[in-house]
PDB file of N, CA and C in Angstrom:
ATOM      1  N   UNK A   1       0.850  -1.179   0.000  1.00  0.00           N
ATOM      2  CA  UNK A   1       0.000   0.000   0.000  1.00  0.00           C
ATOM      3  C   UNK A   1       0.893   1.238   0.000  1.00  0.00           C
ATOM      4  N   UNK A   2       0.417   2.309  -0.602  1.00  0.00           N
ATOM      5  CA  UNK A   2       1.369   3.525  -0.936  1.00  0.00           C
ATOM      6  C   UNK A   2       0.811   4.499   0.189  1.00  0.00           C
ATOM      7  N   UNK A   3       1.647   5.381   0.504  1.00  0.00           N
ATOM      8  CA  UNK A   3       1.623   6.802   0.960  1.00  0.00           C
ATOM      9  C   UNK A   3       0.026   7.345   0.417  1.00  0.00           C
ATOM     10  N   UNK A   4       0.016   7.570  -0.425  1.00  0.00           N
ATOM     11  CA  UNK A   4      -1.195   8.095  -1.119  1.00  0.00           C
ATOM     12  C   UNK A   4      -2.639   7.231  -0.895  1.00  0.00           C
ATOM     13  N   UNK A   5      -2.408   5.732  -0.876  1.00  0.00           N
ATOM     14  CA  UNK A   5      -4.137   5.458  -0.001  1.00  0.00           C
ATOM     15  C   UNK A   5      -3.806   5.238   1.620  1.00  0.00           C
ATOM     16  N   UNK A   6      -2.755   5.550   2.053  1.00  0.00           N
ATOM     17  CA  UNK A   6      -2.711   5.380   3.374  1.00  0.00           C
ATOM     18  C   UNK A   6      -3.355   6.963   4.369  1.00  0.00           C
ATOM     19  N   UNK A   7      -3.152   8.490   2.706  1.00  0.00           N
ATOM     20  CA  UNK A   7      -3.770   9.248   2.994  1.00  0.00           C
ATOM     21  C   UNK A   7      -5.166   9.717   2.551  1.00  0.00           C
ATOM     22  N   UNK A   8      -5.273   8.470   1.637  1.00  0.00           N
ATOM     23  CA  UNK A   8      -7.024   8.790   1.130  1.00  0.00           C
ATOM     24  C   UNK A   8      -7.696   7.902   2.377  1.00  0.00           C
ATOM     25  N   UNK A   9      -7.119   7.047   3.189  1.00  0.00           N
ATOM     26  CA  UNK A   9      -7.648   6.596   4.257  1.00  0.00           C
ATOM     27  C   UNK A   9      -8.158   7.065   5.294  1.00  0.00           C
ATOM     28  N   UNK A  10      -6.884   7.610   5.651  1.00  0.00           N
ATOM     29  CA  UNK A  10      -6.686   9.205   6.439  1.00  0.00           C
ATOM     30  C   UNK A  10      -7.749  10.394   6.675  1.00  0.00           C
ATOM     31  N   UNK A  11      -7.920  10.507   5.470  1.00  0.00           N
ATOM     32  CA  UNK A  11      -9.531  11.569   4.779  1.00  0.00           C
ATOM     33  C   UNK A  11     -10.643  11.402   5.369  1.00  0.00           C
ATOM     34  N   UNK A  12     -10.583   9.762   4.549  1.00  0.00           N
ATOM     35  CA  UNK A  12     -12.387   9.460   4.901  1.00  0.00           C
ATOM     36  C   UNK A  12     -12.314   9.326   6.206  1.00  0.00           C
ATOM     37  N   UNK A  13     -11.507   8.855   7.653  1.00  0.00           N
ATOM     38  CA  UNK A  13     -11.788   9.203   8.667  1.00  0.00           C
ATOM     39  C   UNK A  13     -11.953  10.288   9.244  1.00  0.00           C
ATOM     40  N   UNK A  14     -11.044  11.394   8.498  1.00  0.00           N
ATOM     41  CA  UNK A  14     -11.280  12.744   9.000  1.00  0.00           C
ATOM     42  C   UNK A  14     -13.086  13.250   8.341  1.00  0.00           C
ATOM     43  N   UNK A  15     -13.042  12.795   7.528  1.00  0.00           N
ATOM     44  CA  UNK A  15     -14.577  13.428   6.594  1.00  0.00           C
ATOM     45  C   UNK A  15     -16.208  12.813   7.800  1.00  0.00           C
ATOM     46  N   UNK A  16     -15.606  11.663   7.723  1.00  0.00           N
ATOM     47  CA  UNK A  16     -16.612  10.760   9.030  1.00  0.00           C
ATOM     48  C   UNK A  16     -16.770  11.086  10.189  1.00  0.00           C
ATOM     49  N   UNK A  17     -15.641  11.821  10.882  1.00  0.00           N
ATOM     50  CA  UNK A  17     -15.645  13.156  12.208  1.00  0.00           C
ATOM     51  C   UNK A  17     -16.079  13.591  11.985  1.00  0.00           C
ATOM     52  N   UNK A  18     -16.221  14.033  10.755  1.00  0.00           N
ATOM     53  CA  UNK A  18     -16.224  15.791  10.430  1.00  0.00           C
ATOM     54  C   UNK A  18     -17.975  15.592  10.369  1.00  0.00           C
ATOM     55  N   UNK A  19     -18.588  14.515   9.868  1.00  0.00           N
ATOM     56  CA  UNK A  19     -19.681  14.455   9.629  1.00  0.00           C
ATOM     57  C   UNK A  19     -20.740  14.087  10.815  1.00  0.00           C
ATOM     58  N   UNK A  20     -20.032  13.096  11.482  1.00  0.00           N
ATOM     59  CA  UNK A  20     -20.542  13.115  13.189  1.00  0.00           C
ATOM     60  C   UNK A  20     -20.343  14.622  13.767  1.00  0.00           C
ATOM     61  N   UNK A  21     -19.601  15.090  13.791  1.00  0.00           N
ATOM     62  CA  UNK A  21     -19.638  16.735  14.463  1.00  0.00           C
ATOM     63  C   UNK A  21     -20.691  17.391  13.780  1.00  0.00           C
ATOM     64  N   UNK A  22     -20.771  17.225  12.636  1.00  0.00           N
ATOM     65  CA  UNK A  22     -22.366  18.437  11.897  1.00  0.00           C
ATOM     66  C   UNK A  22     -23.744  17.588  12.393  1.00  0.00           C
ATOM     67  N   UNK A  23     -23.509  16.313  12.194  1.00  0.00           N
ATOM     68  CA  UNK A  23     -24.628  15.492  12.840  1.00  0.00           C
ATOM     69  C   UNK A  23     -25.362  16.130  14.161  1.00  0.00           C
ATOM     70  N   UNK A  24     -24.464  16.160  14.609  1.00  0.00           N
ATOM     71  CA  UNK A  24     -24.553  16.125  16.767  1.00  0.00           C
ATOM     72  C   UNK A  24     -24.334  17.855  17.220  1.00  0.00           C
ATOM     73  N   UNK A  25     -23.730  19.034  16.009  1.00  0.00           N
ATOM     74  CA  UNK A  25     -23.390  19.970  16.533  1.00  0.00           C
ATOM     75  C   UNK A  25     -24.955  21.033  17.297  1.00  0.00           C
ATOM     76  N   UNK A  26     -24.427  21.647  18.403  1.00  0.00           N
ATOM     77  CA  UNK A  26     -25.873  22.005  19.211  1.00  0.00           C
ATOM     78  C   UNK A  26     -26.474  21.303  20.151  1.00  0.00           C
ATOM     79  N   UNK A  27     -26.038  19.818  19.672  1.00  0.00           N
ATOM     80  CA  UNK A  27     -27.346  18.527  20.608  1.00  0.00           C
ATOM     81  C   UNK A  27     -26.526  18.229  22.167  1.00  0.00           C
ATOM     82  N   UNK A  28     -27.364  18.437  23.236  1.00  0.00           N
ATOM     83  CA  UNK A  28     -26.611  17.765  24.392  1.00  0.00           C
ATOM     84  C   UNK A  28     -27.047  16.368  24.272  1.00  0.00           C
ATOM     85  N   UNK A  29     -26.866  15.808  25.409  1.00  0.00           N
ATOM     86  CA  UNK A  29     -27.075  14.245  25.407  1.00  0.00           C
ATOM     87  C   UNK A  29     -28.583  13.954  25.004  1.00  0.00           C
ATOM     88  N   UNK A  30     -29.870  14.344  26.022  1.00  0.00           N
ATOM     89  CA  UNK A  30     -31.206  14.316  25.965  1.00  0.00           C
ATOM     90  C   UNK A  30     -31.414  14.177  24.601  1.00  0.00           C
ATOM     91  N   UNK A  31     -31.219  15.046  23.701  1.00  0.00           N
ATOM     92  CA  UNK A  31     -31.554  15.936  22.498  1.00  0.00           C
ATOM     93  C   UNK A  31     -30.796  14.448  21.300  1.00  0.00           C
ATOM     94  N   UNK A  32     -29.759  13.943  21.724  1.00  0.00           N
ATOM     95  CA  UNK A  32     -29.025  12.957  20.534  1.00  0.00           C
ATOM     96  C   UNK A  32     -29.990  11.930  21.066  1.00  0.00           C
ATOM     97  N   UNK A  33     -30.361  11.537  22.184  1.00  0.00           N
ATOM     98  CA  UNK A  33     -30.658  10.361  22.816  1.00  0.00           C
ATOM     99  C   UNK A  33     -32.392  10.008  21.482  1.00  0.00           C
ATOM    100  N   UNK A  34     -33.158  11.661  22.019  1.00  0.00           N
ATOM    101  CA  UNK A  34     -34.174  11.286  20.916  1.00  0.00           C
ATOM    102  C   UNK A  34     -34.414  11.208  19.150  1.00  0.00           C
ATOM    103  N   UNK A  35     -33.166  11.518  18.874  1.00  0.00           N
ATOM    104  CA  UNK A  35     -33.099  11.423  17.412  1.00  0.00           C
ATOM    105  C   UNK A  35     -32.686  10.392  16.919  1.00  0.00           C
ATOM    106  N   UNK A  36     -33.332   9.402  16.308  1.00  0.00           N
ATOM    107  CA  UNK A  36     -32.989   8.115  16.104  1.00  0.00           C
ATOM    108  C   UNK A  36     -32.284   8.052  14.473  1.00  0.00           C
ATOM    109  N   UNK A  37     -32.666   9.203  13.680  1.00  0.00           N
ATOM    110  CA  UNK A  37     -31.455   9.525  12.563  1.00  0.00           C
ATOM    111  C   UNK A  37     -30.548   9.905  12.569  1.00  0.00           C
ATOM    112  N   UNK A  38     -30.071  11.033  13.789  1.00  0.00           N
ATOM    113  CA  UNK A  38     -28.670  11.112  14.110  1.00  0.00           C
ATOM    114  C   UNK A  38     -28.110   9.724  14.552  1.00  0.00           C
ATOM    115  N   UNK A  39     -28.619   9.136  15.324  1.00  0.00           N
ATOM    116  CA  UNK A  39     -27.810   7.434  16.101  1.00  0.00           C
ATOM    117  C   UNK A  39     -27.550   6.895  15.094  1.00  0.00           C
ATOM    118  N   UNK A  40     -28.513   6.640  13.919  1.00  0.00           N
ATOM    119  CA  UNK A  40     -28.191   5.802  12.878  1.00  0.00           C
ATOM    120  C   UNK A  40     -26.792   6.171  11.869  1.00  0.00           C
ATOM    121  N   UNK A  41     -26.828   7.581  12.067  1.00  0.00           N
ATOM    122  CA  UNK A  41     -26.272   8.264  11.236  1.00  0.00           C
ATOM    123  C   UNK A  41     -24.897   8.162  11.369  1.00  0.00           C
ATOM    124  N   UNK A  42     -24.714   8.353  13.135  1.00  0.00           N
ATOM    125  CA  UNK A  42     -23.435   8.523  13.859  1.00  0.00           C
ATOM    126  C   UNK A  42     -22.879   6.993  13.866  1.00  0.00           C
ATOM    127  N   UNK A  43     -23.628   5.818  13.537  1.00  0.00           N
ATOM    128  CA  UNK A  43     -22.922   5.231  13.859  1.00  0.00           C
ATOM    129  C   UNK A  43     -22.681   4.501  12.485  1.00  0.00           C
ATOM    130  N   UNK A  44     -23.104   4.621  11.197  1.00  0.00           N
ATOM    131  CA  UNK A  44     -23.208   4.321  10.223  1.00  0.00           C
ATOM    132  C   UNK A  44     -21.239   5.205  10.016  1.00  0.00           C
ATOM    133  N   UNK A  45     -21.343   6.154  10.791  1.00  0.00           N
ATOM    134  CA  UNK A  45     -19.731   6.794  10.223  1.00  0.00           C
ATOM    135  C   UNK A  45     -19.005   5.798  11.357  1.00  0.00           C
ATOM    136  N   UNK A  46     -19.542   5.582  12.323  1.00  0.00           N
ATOM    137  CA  UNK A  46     -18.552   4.956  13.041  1.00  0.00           C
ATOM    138  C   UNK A  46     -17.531   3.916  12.460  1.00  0.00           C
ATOM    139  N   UNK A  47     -18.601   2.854  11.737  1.00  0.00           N
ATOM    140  CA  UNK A  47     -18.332   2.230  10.734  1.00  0.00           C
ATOM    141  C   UNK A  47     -17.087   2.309  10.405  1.00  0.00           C
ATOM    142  N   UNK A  48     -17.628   3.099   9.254  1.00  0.00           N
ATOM    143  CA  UNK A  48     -16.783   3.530   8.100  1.00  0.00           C
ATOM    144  C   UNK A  48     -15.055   4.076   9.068  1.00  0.00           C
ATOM    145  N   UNK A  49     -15.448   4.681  10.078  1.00  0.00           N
ATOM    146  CA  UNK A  49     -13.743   4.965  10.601  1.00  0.00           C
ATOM    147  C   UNK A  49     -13.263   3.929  10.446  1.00  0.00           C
ATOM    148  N   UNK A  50     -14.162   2.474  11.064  1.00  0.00           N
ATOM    149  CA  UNK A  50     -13.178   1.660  11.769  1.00  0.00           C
ATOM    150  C   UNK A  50     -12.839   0.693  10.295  1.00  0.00           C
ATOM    151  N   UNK A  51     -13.472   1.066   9.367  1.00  0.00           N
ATOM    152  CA  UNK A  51     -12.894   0.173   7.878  1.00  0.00           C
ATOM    153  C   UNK A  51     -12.156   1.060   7.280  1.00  0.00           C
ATOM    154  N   UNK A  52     -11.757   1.696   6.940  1.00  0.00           N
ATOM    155  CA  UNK A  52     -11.064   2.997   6.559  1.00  0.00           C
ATOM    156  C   UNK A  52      -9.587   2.524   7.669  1.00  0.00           C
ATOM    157  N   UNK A  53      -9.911   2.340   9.273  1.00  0.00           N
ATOM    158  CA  UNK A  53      -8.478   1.910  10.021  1.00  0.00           C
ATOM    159  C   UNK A  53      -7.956   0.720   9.532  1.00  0.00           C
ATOM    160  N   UNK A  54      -8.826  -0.075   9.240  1.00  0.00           N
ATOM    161  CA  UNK A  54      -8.198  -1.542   9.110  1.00  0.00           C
ATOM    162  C   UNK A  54      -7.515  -1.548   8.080  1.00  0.00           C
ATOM    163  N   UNK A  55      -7.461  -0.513   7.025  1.00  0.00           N
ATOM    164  CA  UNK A  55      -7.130  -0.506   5.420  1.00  0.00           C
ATOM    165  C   UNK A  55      -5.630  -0.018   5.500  1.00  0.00           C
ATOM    166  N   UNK A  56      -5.817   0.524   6.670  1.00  0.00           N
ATOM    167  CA  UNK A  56      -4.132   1.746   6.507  1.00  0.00           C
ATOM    168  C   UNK A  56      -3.327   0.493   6.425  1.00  0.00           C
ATOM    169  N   UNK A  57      -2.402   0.979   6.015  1.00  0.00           N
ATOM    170  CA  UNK A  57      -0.634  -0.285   6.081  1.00  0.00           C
ATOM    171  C   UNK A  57      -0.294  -0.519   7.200  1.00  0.00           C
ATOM    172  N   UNK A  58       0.697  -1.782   7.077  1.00  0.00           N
ATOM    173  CA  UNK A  58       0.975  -1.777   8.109  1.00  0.00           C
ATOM    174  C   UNK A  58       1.949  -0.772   8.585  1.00  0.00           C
ATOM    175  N   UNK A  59       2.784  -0.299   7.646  1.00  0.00           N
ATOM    176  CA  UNK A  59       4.018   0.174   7.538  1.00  0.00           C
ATOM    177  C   UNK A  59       3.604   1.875   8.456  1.00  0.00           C
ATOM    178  N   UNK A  60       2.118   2.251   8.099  1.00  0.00           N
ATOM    179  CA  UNK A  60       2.164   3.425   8.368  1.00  0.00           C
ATOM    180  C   UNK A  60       1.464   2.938   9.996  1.00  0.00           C
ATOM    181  N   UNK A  61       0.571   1.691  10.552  1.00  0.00           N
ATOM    182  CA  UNK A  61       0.503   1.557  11.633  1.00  0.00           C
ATOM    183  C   UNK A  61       1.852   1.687  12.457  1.00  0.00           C
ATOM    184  N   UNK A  62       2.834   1.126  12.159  1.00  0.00           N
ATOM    185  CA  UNK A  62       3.862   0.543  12.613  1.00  0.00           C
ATOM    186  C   UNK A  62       4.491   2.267  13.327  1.00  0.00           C
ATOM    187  N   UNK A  63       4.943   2.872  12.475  1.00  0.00           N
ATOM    188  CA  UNK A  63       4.863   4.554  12.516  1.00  0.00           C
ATOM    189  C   UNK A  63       4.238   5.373  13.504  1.00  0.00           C
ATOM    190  N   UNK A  64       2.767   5.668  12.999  1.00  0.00           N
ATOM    191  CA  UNK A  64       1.742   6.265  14.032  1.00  0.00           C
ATOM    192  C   UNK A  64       0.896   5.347  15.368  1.00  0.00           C
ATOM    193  N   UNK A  65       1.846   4.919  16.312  1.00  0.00           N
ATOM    194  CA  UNK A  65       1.042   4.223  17.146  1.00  0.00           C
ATOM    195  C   UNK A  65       0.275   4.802  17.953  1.00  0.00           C
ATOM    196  N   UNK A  66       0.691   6.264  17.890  1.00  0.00           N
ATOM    197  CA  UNK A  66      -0.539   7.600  18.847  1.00  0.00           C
ATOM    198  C   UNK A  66      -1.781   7.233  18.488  1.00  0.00           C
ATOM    199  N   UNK A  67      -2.014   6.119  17.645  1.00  0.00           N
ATOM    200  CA  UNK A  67      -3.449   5.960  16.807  1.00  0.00           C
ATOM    201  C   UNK A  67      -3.566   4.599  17.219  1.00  0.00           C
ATOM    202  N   UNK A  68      -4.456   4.780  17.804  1.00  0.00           N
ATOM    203  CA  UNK A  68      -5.156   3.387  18.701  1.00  0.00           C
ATOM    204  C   UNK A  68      -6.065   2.498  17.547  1.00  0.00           C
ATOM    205  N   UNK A  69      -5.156   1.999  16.476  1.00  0.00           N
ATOM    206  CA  UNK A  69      -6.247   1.000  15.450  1.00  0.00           C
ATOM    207  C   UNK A  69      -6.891   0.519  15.837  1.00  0.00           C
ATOM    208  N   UNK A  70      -6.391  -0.394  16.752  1.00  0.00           N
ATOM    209  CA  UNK A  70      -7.557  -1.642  17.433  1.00  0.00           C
ATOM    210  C   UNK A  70      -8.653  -1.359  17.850  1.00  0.00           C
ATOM    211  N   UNK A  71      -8.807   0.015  18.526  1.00  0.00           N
ATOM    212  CA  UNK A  71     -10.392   1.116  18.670  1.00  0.00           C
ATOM    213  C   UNK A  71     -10.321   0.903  18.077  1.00  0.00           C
ATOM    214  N   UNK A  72     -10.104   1.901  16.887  1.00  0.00           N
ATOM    215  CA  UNK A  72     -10.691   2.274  15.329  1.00  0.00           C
ATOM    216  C   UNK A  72     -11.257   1.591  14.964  1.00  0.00           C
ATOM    217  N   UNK A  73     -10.609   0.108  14.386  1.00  0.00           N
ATOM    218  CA  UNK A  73     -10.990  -1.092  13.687  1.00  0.00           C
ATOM    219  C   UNK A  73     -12.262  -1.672  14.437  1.00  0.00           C
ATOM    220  N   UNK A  74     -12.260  -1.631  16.143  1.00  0.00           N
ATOM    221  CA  UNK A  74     -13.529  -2.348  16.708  1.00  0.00           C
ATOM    222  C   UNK A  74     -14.813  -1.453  15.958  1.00  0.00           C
ATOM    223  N   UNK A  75     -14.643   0.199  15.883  1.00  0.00           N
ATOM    224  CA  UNK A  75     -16.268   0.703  15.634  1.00  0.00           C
ATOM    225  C   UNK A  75     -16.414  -0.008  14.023  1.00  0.00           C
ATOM    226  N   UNK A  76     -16.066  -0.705  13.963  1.00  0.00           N
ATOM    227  CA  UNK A  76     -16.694  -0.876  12.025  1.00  0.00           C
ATOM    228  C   UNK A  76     -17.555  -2.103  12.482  1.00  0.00           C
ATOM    229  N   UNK A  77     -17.372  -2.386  13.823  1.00  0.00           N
ATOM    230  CA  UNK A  77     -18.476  -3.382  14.082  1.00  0.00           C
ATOM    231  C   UNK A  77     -19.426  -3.116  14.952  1.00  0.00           C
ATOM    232  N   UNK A  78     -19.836  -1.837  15.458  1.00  0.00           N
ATOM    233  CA  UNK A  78     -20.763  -1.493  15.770  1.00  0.00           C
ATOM    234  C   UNK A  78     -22.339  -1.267  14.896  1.00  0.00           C
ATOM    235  N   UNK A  79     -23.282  -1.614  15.106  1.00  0.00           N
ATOM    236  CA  UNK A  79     -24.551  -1.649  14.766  1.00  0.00           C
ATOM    237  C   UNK A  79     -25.307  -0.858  15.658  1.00  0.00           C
ATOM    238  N   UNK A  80     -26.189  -0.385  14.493  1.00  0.00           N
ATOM    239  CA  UNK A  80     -27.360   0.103  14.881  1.00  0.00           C
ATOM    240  C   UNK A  80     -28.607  -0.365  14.838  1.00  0.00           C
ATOM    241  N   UNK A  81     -29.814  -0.682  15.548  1.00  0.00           N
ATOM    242  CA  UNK A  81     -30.956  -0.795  15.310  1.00  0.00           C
ATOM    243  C   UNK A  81     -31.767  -0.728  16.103  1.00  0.00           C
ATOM    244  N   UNK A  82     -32.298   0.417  15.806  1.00  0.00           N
ATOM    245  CA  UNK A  82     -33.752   1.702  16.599  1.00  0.00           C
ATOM    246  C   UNK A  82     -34.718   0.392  17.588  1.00  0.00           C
ATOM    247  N   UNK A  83     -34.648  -0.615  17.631  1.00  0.00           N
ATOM    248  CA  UNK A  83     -35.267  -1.515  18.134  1.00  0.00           C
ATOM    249  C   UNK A  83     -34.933  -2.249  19.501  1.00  0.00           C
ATOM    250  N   UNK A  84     -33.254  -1.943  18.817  1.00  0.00           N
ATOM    251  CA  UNK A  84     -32.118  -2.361  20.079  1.00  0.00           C
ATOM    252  C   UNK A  84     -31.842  -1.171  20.757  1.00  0.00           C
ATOM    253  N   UNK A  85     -31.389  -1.125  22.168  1.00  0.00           N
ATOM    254  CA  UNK A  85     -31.164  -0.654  22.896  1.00  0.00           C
ATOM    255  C   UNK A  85     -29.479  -0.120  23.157  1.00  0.00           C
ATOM    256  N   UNK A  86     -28.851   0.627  22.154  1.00  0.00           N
ATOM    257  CA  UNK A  86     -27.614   0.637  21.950  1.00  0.00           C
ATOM    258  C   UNK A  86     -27.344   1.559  23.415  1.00  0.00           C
ATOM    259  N   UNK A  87     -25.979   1.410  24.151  1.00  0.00           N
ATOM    260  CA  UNK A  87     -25.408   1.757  24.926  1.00  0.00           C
ATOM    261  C   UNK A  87     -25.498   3.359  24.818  1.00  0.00           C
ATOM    262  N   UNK A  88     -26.211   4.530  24.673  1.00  0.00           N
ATOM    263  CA  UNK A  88     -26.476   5.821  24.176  1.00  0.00           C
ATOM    264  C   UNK A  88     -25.179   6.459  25.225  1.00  0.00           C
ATOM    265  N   UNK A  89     -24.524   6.495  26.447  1.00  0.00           N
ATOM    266  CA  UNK A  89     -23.711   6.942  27.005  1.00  0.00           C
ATOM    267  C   UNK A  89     -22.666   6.583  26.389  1.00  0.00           C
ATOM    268  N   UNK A  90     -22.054   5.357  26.215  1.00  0.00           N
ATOM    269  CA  UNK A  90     -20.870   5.038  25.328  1.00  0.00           C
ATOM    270  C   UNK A  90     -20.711   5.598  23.971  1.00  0.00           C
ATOM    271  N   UNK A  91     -21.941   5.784  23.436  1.00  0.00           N
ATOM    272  CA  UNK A  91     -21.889   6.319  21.707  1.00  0.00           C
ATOM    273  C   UNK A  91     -21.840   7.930  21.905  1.00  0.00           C
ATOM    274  N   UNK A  92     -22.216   8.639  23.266  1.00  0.00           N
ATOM    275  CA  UNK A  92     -22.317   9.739  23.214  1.00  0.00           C
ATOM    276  C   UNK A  92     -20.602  10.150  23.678  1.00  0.00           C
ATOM    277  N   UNK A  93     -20.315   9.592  24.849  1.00  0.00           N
ATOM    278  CA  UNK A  93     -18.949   9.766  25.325  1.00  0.00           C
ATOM    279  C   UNK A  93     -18.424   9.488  23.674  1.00  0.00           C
ATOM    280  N   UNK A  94     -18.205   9.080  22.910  1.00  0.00           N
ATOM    281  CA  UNK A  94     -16.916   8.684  22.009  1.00  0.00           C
ATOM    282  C   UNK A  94     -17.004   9.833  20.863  1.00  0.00           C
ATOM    283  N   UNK A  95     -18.303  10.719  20.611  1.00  0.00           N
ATOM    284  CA  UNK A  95     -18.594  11.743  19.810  1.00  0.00           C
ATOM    285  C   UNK A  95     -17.769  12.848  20.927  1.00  0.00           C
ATOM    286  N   UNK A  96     -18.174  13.159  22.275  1.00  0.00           N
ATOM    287  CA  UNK A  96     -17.836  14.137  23.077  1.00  0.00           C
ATOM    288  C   UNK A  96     -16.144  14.248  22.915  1.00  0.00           C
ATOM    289  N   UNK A  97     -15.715  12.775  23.677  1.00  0.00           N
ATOM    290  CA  UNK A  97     -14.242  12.780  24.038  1.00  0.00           C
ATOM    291  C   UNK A  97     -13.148  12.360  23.282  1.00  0.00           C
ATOM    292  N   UNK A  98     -13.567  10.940  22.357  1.00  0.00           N
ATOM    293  CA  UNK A  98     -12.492  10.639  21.773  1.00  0.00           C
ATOM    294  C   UNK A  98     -12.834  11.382  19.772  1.00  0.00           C
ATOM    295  N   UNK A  99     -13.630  10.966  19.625  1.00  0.00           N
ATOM    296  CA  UNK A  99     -13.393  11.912  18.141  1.00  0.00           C
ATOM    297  C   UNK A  99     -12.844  12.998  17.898  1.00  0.00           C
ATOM    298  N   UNK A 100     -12.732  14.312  18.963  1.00  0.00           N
ATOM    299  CA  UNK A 100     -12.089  15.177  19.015  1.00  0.00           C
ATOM    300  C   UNK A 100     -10.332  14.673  19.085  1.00  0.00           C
ATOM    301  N   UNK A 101     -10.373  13.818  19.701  1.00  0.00           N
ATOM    302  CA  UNK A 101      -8.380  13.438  19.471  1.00  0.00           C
ATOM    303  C   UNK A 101      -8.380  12.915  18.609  1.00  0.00           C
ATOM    304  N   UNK A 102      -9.193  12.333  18.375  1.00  0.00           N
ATOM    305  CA  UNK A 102      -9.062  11.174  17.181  1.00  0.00           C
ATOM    306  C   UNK A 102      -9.010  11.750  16.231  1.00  0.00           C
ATOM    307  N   UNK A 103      -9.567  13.074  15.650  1.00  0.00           N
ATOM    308  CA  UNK A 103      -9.558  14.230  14.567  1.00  0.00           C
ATOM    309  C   UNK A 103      -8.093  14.538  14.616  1.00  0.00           C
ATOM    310  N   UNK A 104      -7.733  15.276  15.841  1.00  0.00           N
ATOM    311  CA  UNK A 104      -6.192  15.816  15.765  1.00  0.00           C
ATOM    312  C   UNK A 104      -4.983  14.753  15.610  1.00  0.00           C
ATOM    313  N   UNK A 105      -4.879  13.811  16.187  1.00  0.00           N
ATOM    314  CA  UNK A 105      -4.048  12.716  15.774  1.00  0.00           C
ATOM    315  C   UNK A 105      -4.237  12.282  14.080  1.00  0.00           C
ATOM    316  N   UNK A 106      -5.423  12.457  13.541  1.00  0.00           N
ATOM    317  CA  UNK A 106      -5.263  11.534  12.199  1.00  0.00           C
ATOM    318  C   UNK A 106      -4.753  13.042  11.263  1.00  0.00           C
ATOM    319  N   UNK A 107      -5.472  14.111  11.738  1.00  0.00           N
ATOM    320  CA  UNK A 107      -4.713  15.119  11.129  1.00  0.00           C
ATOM    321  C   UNK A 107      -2.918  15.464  11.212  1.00  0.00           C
ATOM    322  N   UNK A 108      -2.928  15.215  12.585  1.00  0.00           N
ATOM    323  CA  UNK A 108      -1.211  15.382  12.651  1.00  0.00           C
ATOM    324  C   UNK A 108      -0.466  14.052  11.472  1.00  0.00           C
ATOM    325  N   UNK A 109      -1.194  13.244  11.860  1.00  0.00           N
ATOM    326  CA  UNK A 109      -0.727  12.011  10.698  1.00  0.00           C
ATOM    327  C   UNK A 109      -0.723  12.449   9.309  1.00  0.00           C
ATOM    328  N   UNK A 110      -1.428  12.805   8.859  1.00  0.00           N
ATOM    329  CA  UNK A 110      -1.989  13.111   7.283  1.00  0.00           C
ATOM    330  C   UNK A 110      -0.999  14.242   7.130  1.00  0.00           C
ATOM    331  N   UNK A 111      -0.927  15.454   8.400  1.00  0.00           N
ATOM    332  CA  UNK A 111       0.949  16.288   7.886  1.00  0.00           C
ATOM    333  C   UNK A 111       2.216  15.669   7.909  1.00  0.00           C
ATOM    334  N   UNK A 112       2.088  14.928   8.525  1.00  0.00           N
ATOM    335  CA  UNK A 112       3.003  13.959   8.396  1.00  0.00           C
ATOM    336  C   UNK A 112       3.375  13.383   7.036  1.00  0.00           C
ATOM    337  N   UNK A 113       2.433  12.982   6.258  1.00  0.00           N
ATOM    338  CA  UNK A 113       2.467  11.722   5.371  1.00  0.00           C
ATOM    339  C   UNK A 113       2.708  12.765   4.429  1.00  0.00           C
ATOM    340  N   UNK A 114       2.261  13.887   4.356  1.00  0.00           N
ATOM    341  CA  UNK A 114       2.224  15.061   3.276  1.00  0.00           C
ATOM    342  C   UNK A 114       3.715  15.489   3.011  1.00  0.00           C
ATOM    343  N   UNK A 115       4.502  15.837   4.444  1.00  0.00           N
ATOM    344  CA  UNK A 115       5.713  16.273   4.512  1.00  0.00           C
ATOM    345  C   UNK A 115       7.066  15.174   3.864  1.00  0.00           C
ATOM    346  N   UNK A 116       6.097  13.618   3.964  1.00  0.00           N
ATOM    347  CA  UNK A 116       6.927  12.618   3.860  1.00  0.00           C
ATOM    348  C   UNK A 116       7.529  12.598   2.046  1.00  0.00           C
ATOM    349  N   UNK A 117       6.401  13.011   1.328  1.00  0.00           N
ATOM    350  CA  UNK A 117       6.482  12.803  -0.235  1.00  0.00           C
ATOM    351  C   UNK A 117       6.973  13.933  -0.587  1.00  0.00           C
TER     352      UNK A 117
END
């Protein structure tokens, strides 16, 4: 795998933050808890982070270990369904606390990879 899909990888996780943050921006907890298209929504990107992690190289895992793959890679197996009773504190904590690092780490990565070529 090259430099170049290790940073189109890079992207779509940053784009999938970026899209959980417009999702959720304004909403406190109460407010996400009753919108059952944001949940679907948020976790439909969750997804996608954690397949987008599994794709990077190894070469560039090996590198950026500030980047906790093994998270990453677990949300691509998270599900949603309005029927089930998904953990709403855990899905809310990981929009609040970790997506925000998780944004700046994959960004510091992606200057990284930029500076590298």
């Amino acid at each position: 795998m090259t430099r170049e899909e290790d940073q189109i990888h890079l992207n779509n996780i940053a784009n999938c933050i970026q899209e959980i943050e417009a999702y959720t921006e304004g909403m406190d907890f109460n407010n996400f808890v009753q919108e059952e298209e944001v949940k679907a929504s948020v976790v439909q990107n969750l997804q996608m982070i954690g397949e987008a992690a599994t794709l990077l190289s190894d070469e560039f895992k090996e590198q950026f270990t500030a980047i906790e793959l093994d998270t990453l890679d677990g949300l691509r197996n998270a599900h949603y369904n309005d029927e089930m009773e998904i953990d709403h504190h855990s899905l809310w904590g990981i929009i609040q606390n970790d997506l925000p690092l998780i944004r700046d780490i994959v960004g510091t990565a992606s200057e990284q990879l930029d500076n590298e070529e």
